[in-house]
Every structure is written in structure tokens, then in C-alpha cells.
Protein backbone atom coordinates (compact mmCIF):
# COMPACT_ATOMS: atom_id res chain seq x y z
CA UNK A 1 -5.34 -7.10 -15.92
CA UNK A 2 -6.72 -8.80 -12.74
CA UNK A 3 -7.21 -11.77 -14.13
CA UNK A 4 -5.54 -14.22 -11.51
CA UNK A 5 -6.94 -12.01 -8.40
CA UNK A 6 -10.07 -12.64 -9.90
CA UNK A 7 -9.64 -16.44 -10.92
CA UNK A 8 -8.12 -16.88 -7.39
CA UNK A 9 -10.36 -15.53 -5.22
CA UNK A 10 -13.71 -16.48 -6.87
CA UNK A 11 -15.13 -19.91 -5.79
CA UNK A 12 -17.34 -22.29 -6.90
CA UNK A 13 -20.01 -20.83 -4.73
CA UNK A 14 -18.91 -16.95 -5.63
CA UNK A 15 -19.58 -18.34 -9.25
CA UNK A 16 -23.16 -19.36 -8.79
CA UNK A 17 -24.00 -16.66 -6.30
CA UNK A 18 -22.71 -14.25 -10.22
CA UNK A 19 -24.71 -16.72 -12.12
CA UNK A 20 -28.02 -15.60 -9.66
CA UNK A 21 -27.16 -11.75 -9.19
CA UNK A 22 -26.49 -11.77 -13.64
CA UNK A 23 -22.80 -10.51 -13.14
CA UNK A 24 -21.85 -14.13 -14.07
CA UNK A 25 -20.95 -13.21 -17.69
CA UNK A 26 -18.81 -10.10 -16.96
CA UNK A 27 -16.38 -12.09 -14.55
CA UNK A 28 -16.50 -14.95 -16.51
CA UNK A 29 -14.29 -12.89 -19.57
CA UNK A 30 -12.57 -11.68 -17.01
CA UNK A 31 -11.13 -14.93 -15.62
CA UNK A 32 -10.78 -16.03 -19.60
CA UNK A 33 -7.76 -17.77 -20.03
CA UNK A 34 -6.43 -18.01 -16.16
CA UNK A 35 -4.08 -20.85 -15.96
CA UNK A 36 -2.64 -19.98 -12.15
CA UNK A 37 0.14 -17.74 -13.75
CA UNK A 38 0.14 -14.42 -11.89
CA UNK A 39 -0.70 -10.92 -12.68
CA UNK A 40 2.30 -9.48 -13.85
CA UNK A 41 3.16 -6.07 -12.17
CA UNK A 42 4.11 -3.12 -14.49
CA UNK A 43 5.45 0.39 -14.07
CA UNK A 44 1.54 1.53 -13.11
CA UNK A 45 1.45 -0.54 -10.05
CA UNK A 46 5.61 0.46 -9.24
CA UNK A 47 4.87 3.33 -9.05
CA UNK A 48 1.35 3.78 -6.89
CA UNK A 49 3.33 1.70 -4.19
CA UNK A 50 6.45 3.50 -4.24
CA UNK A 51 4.51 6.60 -3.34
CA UNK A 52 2.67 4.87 -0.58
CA UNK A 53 3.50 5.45 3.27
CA UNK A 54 1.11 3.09 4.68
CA UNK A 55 -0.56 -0.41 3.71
CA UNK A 56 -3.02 -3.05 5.12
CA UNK A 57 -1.67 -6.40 5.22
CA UNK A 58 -3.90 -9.34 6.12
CA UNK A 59 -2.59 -12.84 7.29
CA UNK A 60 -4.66 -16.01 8.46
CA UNK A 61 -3.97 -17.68 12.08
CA UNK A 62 -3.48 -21.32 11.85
CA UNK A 63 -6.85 -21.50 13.23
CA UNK A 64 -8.06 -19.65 9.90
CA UNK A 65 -9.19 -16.44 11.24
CA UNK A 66 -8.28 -13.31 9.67
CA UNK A 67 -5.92 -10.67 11.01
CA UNK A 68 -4.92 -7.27 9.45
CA UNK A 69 -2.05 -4.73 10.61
CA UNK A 70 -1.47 -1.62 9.67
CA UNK A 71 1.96 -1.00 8.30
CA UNK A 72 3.69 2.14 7.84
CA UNK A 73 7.13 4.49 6.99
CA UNK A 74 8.89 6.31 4.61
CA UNK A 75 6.85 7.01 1.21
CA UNK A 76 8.49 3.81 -0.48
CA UNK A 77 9.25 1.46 2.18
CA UNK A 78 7.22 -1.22 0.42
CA UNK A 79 9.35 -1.87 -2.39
CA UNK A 80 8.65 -3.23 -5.90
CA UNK A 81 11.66 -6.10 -6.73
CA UNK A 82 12.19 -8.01 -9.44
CA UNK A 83 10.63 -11.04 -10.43
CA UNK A 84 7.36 -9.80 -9.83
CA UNK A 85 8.10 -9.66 -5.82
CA UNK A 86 7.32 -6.91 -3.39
CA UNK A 87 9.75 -6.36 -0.14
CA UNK A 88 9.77 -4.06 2.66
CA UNK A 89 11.91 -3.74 6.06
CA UNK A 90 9.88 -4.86 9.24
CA UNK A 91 10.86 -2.94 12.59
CA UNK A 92 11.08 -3.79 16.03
CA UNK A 93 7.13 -2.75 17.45
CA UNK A 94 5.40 -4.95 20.36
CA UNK A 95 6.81 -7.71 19.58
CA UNK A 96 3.60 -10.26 19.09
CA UNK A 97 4.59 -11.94 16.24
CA UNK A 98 1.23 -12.12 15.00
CA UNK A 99 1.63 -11.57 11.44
CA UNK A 100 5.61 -13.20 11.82
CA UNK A 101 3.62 -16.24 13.06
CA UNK A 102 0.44 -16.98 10.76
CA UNK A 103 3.22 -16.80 8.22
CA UNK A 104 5.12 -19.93 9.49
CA UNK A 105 2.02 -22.18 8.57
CA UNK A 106 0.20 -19.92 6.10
CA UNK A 107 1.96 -17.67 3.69
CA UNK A 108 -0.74 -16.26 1.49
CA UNK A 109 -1.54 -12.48 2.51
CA UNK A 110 -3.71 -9.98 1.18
CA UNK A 111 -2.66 -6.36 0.67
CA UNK A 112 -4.65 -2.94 0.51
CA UNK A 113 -3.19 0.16 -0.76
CA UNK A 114 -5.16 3.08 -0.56
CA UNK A 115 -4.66 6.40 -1.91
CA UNK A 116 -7.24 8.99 -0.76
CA UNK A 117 -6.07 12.21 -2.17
CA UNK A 118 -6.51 10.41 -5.79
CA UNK A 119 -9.32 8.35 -4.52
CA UNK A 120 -7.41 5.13 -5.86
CA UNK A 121 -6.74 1.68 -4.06
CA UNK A 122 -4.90 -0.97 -5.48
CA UNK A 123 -5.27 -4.49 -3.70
CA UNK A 124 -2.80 -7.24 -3.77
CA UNK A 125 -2.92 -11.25 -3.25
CA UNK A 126 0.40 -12.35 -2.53
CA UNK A 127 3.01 -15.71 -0.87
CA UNK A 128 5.06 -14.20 2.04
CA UNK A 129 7.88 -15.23 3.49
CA UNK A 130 9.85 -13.58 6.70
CA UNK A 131 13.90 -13.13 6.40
CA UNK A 132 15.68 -12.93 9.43
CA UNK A 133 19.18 -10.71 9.89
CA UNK A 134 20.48 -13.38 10.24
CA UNK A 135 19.08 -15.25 7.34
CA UNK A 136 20.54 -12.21 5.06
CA UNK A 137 21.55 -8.89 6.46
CA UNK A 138 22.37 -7.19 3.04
CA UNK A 139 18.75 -7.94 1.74
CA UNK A 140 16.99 -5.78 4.86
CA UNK A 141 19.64 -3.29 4.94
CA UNK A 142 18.75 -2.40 1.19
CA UNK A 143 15.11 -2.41 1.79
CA UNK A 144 15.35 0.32 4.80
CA UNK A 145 14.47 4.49 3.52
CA UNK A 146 17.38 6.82 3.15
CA UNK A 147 17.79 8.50 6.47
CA UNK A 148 15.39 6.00 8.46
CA UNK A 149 16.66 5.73 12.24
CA UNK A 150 14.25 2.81 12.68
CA UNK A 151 15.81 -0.71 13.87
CA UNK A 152 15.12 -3.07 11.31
CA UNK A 153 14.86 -7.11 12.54
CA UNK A 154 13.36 -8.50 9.61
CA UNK A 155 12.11 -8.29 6.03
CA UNK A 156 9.17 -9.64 4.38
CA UNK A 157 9.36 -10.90 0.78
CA UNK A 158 6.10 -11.22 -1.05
CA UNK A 159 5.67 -12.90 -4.37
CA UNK A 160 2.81 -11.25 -5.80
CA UNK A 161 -0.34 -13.86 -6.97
CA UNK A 162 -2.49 -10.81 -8.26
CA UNK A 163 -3.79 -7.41 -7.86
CA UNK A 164 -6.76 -5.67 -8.81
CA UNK A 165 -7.66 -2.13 -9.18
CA UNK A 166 -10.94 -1.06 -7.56
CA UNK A 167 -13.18 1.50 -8.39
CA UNK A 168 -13.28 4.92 -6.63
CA UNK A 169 -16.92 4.78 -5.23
CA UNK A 170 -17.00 5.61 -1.69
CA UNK A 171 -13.13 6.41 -0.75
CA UNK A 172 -13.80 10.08 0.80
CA UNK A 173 -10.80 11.96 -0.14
CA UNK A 174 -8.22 12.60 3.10
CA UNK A 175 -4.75 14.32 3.29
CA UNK A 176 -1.82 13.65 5.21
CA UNK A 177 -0.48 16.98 7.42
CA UNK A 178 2.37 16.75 4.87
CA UNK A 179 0.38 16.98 1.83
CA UNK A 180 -2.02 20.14 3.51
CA UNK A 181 1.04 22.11 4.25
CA UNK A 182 2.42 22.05 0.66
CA UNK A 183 -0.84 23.37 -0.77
CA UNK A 184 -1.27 25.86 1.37
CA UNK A 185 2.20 27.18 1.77
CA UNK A 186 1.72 29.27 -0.97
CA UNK A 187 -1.12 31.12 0.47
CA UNK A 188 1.41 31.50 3.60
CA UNK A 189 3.48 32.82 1.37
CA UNK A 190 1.17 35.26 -0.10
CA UNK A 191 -0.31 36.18 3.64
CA UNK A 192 3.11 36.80 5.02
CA UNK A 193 4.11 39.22 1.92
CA UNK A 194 0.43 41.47 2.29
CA UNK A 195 1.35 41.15 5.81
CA UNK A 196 4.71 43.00 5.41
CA UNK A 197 3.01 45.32 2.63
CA UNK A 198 0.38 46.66 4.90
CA UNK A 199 3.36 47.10 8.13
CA UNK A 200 5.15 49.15 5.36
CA UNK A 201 2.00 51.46 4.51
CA UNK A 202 1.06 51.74 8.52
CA UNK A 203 4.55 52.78 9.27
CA UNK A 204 4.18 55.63 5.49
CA UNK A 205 1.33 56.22 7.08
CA UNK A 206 2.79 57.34 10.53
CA UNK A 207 5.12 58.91 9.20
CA UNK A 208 2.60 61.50 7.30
């Protein structure tokens, strides 16, 4: 249950602005109860991000504006740990420390996962922190794919706050090259045989 996204991210002003639009009541039950103790993460939400290849992860410059980045790898890279954390290996890219840097005087990220196929999209409010190879070596080295040639330089470790499942309205469904080719390598399958069928009666036929 989203109950600490929701109790987080509402304000005072959110609150009235329900109160005015009638929706008050509805979130109201659903932030029944929030004490600041976060939304605990359970198989469900394990297992949506291990199948993910790709996430949105927003970050706030010290001057409070908002910045997203597009991560992405392996299915799985973004990792479900214990204690309610979520870790993934960070790569060497262009190297301008946005994200590295809004973390060093802001921690608290937001996360979108989307799933098109399923038309599913599972958001995340999390505290982030950046480990260094240096810092601890083992830690990134378990968090990189099998078989990824990538150079890792960092990981981030994010204690989940909350997450929230949104509805499906509006996510068009889209499918990765990867996903395309399994469905319709059947049909190949199928064309290829017919394909040798009708050489075979040509060449019966020839031979007639």
C-alpha cells in the first residue's frame, strides 16, 4: 500500500486543493495511519524491477531544480536488497556528475519504472547515496549483470521512502526489438518450413 508515497508527497496545499476538487476523502484513508515509516517492498515490486532494463531517476540541484536521467542495462541491473533498499552499478558515461552531484547536498530521488508491454508503471520515492570503488569494491562488483563488459565506477544505494502503483490510462503499449523477435519467431519458423515445402513440390513438380 502507498501509503507513505502518498503521505510524503501530499502537502498542505495538495490537501486543500483535494478538499476543493472532492477527492479529499479518498486520499485522506489512504494516508490513514502514516507515521513516516516506509512502504515496505514485497515480492510484487521484486519482481517488476528485476525484469526492468531501463528506469527514470530524478534528483534536485542544490539550486532546487529538477533533473531526470535515463538509466539503463541488463534486465535486472536495478537490484532489490535487503532492508527495503534498491542498488544498481553506475558506469563510466560523460562524465557530468549531474545526478553524482545533486546527491552530495540532496539525497531524496524519485524513480519511474515503466512497463509498456503490460501497460504497468511502478514509481518510487527513495534516500540515495553514491559508493565509490574505493569506498567498497565487493558491493559494485556484486551489483554488475552476468556477462556485462561495462566499466563500473560507482554504485548507488537507495533506501526506498515509498512507491505507488499507477493506473494504466494512457501508457500506449511499446516493445523492445527483443521482445518483437520472440513473438514472431514462430511465424519465422512456420514461413521458413512452407518455404521449404513448396521448394520440395516445385522441384516434384519438375521432375513430372
Amino acid at each position: 500500500m502507498a501509503r507513505n508515497y502518498v503521505h510524503t508527497l501530499f502537502t498542505d496545499v495538495a490537501r486543500a486543493m483535494q478538499e476543493v476538487d472532492g477527492s479529499r476523502s479518498t486520499y485522506a484513508r489512504m494516508e490513514e495511519g502514516a507515521d513516516g515509516t516506509p512502504d515496505l517492498m514485497t515480492d510484487k515490486e521484486a519482481g517488476f524491477i528485476a525484469a526492468r532494463d531501463s528506469f527514470y531517476i530524478a534528483s534536485v540541484t542544490p539550486e532546487g531544480w529538477p533533473y531526470v536521467q535515463h538509466r539503463g542495462g541488463a534486465a535486472g541491473f536495478l537490484r532489490a536488497l535487503s532492508g527495503n533498499r534498491l542498488g544498481f552499478a553506475d558506469y563510466q558515461g560523460n562524465r557530468q556528475h549531474v545526478s553524482n552531484s545533486n546527491l552530495v547536498t540532496e539525497p531524496r530521488v524519485s524513480l519511474f519504472l515503466m512497463d509498456y508491454p503490460n501497460r504497468r508503471r511502478l514509481k518510487i520515492l527513495g534516500q540515495a547515496q553514491v559508493v565509490s570503488a574505493a569506498q567498497d569494491a565487493a558491493l559494485i562488483t556484486s551489483l554488475m549483470p552476468d556477462g556485462y563488459k561495462a566499466m563500473p565506477e560507482r554504485a548507488y544505494i537507495i533506501d526506498v521512502v515509498g512507491f505507488d502503483w499507477n493506473c494504466p490510462q494512457h501508457i500506449t503499449p511499446r516493445f523492445t526489438e527483443s521482445e518483437i523477435s520472440a513473438v514472431i519467431q514462430p511465424l519465422n519458423t512456420e514461413l521458413n518450413h512452407l518455404r521449404a515445402e513448396v521448394e520440395a513440390l516445385r522441384a516434384i513438380s519438375k521432375g513430372e
